[in-house]
Protein backbone atom coordinates (compact mmCIF):
# COMPACT_ATOMS: atom_id res chain seq x y z
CA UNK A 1 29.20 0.33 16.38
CA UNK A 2 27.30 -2.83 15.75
CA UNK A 3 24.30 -2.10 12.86
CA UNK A 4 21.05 -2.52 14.69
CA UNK A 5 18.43 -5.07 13.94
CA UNK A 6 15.22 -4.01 12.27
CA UNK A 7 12.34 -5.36 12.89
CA UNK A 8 8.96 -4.36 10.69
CA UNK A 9 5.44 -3.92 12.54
CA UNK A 10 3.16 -4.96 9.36
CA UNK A 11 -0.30 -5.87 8.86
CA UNK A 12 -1.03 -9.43 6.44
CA UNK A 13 0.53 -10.87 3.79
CA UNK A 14 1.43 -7.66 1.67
CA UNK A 15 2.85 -6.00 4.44
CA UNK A 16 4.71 -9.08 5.24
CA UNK A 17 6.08 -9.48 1.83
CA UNK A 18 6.61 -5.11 1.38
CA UNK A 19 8.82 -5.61 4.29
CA UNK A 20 10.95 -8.30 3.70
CA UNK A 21 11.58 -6.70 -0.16
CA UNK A 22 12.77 -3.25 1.66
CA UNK A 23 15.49 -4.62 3.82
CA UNK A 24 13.60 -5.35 7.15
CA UNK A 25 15.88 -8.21 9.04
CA UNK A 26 12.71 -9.60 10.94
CA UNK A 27 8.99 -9.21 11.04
CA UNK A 28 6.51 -8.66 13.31
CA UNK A 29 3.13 -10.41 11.67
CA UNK A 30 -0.23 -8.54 12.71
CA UNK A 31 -3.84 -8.14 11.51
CA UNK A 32 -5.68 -5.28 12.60
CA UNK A 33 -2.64 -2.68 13.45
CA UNK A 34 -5.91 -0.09 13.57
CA UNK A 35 -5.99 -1.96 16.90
CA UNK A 36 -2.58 -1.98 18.12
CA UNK A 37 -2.46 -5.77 16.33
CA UNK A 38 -4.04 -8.76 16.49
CA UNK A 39 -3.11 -12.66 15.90
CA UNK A 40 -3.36 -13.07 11.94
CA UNK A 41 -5.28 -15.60 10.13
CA UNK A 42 -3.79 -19.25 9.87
CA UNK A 43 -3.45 -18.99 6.12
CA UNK A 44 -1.74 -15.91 6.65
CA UNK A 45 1.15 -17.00 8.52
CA UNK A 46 1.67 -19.97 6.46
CA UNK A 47 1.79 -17.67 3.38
CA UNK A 48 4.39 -15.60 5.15
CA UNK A 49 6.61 -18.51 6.41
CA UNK A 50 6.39 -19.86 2.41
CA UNK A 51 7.52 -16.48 1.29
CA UNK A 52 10.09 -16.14 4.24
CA UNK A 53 13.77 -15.52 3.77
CA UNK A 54 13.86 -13.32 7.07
CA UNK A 55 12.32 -14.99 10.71
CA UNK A 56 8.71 -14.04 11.32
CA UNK A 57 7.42 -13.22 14.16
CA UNK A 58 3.44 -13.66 15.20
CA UNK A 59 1.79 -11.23 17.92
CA UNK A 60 -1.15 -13.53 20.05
CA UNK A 61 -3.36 -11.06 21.07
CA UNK A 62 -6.95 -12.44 20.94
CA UNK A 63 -8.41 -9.00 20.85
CA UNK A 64 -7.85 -5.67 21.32
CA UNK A 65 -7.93 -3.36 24.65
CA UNK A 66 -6.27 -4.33 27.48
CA UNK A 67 -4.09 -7.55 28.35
CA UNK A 68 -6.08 -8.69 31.02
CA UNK A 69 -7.49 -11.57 29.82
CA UNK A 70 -9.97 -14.11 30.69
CA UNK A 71 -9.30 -17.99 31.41
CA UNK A 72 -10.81 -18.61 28.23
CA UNK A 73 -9.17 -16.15 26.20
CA UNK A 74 -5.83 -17.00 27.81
CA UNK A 75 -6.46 -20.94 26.64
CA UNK A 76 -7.07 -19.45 22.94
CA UNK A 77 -3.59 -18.08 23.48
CA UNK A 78 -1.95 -21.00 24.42
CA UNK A 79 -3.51 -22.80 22.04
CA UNK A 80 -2.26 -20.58 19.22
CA UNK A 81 1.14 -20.48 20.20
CA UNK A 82 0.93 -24.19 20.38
CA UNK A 83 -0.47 -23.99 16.16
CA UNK A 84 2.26 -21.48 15.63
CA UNK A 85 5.18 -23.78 16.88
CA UNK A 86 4.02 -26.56 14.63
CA UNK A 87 3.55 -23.82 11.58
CA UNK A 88 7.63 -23.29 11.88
CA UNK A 89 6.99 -19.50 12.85
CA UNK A 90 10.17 -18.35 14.32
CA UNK A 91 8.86 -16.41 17.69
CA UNK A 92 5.64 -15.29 19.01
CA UNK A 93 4.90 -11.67 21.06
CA UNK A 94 3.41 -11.77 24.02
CA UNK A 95 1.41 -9.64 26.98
CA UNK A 96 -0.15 -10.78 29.86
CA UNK A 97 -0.65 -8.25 33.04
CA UNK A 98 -2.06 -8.18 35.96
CA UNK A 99 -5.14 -6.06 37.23
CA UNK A 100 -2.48 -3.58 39.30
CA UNK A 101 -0.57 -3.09 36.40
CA UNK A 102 2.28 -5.89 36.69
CA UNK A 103 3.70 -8.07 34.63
CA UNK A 104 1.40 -11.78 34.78
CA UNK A 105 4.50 -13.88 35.60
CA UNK A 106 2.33 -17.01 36.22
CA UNK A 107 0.48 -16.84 33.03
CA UNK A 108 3.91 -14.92 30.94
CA UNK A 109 6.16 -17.91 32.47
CA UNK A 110 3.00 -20.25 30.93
CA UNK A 111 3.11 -18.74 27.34
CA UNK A 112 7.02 -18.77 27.59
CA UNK A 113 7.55 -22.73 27.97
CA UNK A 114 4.92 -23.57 25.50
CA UNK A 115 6.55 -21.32 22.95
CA UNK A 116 10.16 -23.06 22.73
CA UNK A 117 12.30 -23.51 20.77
CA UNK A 118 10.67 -19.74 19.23
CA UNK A 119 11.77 -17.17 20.51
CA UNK A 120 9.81 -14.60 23.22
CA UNK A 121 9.56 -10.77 22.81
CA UNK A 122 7.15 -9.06 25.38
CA UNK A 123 4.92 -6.54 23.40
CA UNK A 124 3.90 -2.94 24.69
CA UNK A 125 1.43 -4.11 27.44
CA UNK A 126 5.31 -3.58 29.00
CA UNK A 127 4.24 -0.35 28.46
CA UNK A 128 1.47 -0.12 30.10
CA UNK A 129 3.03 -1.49 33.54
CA UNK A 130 3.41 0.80 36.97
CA UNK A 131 7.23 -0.12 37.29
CA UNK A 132 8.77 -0.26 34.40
CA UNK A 133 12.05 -1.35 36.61
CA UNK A 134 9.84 -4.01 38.72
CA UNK A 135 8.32 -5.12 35.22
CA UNK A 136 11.81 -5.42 33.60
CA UNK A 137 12.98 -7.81 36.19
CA UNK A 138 9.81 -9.79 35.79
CA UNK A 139 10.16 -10.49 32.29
CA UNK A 140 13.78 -11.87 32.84
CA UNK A 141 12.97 -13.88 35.52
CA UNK A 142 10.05 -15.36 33.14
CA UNK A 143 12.63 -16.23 30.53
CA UNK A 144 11.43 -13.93 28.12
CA UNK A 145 13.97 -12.77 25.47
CA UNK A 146 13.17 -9.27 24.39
CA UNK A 147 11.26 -6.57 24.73
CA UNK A 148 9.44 -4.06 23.15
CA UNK A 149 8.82 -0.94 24.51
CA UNK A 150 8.75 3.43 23.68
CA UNK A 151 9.92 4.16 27.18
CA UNK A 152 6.14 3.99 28.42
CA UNK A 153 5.52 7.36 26.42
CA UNK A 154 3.85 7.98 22.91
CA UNK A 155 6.77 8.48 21.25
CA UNK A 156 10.91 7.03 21.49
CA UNK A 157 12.03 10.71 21.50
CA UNK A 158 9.99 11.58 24.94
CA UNK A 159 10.80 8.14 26.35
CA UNK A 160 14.30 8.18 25.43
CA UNK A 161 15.16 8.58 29.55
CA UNK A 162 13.27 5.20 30.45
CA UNK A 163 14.61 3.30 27.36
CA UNK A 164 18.15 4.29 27.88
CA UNK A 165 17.30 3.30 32.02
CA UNK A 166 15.91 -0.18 30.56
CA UNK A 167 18.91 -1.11 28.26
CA UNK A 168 21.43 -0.07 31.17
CA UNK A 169 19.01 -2.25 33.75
CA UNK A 170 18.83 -5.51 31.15
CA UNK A 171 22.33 -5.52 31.36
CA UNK A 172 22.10 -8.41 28.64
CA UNK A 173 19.95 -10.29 30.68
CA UNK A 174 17.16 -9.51 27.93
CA UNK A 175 16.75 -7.35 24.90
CA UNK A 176 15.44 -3.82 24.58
CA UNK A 177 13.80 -3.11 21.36
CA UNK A 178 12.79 0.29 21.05
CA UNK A 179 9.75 1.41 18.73
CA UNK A 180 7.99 4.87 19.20
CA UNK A 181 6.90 6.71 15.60
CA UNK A 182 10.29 6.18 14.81
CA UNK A 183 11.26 7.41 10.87
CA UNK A 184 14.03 7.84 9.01
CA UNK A 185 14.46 11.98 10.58
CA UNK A 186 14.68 10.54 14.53
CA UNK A 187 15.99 6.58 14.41
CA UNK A 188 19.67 7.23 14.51
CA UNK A 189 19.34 9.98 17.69
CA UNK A 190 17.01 7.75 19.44
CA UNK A 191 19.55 4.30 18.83
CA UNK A 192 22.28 6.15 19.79
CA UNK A 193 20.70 8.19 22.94
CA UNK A 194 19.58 5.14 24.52
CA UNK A 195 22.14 2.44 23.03
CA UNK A 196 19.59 -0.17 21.46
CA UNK A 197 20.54 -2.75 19.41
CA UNK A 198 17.06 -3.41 18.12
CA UNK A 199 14.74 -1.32 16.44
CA UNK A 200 11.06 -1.90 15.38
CA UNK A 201 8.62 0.33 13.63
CA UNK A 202 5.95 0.30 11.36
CA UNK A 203 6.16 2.80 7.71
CA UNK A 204 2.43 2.97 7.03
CA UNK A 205 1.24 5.14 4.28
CA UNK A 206 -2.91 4.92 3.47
CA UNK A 207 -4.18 4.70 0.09
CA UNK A 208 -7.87 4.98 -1.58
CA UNK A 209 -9.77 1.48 -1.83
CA UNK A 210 -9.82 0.38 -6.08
CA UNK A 211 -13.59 0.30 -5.21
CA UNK A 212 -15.69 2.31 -7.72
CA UNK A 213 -18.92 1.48 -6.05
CA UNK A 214 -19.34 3.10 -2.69
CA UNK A 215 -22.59 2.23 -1.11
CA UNK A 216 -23.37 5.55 1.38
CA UNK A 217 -26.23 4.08 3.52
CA UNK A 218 -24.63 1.31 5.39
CA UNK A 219 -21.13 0.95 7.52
CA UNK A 220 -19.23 -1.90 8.52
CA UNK A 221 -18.99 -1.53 12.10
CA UNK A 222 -17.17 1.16 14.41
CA UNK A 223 -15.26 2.80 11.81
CA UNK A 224 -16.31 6.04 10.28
CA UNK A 225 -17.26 5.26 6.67
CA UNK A 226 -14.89 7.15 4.69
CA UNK A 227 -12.00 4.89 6.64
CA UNK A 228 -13.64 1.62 4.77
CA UNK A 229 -12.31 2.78 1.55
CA UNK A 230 -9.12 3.41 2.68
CA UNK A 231 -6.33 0.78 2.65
CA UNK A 232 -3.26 0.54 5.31
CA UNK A 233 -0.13 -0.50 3.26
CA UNK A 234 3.71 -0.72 3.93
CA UNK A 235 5.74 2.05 3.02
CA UNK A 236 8.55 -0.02 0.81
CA UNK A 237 10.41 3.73 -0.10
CA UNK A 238 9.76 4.68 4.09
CA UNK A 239 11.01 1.20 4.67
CA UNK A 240 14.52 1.66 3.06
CA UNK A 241 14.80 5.07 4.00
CA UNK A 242 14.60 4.37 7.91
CA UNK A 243 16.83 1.07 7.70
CA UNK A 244 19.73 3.23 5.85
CA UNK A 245 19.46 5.53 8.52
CA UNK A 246 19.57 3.36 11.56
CA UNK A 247 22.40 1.25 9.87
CA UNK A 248 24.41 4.27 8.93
């Protein structure tokens, strides 16, 4: 059997660089994973595609929520796919649906052309779709060239049925890449059960903010206080441990 390619989930530069020292064949560049992931700072993707020895690839999600978008937050996408192209980023990710749950083929088919020569992967608003079958096809008939989905469950494991379903469906047409709080206990048993050839995930482990002054009176924003001096980092040790078990 062909080794799978991994592909990180990380948040900024350090998770960039955590990644790429652990093994991972490809990255998926975020800020804000709290979110689900949101387009990182200019300066940030140049740093990574300086530091690159593995292709990078840059989510454009404008905010978090949903993925139906406004006209003027769908122009902020274009226009950063267009920066990202120029920045020598090798492939953006991508979701755009519809208010009934499809896939946005006008505006995915839109994002698609302005992106080449990077490559396409369809993020987990796939996920989020009412035919996963029906949502499949649209993505291939938009030209996109992965992607990423748990099965439209919480985890690989329970959406094993729909993942296996999607890679037998694609029938090469497009790639499956399955992700799902996959670790080094469950990768192999999910890439064999449903026969991917790609695998993404993110090894997050939190450690306390270096701050020795903690002011208790005042928060920044939505988060409870005691998450502000916390930091999200990548897992190099998780990192290696899951890649030696999905290549093994």
């Amino acid at each position: 059997m062909t080794k799978p390619l991994i592909e990180l989930c990380v948040e900024g530069i350090d998770g960039f660089l955590a990644a790429q020292a652990a093994g991972a064949d490809r990255v998926e560049l975020c800020a804000s994973l709290m979110e689900g992931g949101l387009t990182p700072s200019l300066a940030t993707i140049r740093a990574a595609v300086k530091a690159a020895r593995i292709p990078v690839h840059v989510i454009v999600r404008p905010r978090g929520g949903d993925f139906l978008y406004s006209e003027a937050e769908f122009e902020t996408m274009v226009e950063d796919i267009r920066a990202l192209r120029s920045e020598g980023v090798s492939g953006v990710v991508i979701g755009c649906l519809t208010p009934d749950g499809r896939i946005d083929e006008a505006r995915t088919k839109t994002l698609v052309d302005t992106a080449r020569p990077m490559s396409v992967t369809c993020h987990r608003a796939f996920d989020m779709t009412a035919d996963a079958r029906e949502a499949l096809e649209a993505l291939i008939r938009c030209g996109v060239d992965r992607v990423l989905t748990c099965g439209q469950r919480d985890t690989a494991l329970e959406g094993m049925a729909i993942l296996k379903s999607a890679v037998e469906q694609a029938a090469g047409r497009i790639v499956v890449m399955g992700c799902g709080a996959l670790d080094a206990s469950n990768i192999r048993r999910v890439r064999d059960g449903a026969g991917l050839a790609e695998l993404h995930f993110a090894a997050l482990k939190t450690v306390p903010s270096g701050m020795a002054f903690r002011n208790p009176h005042v928060g920044m924003g939505g988060t409870e206080k005691d998450r502000e001096y916390q930091l999200t980092l990548t897992d190099e040790d998780a990192v290696r441990a899951t890649i030696a078990a999905a290549k093994s």
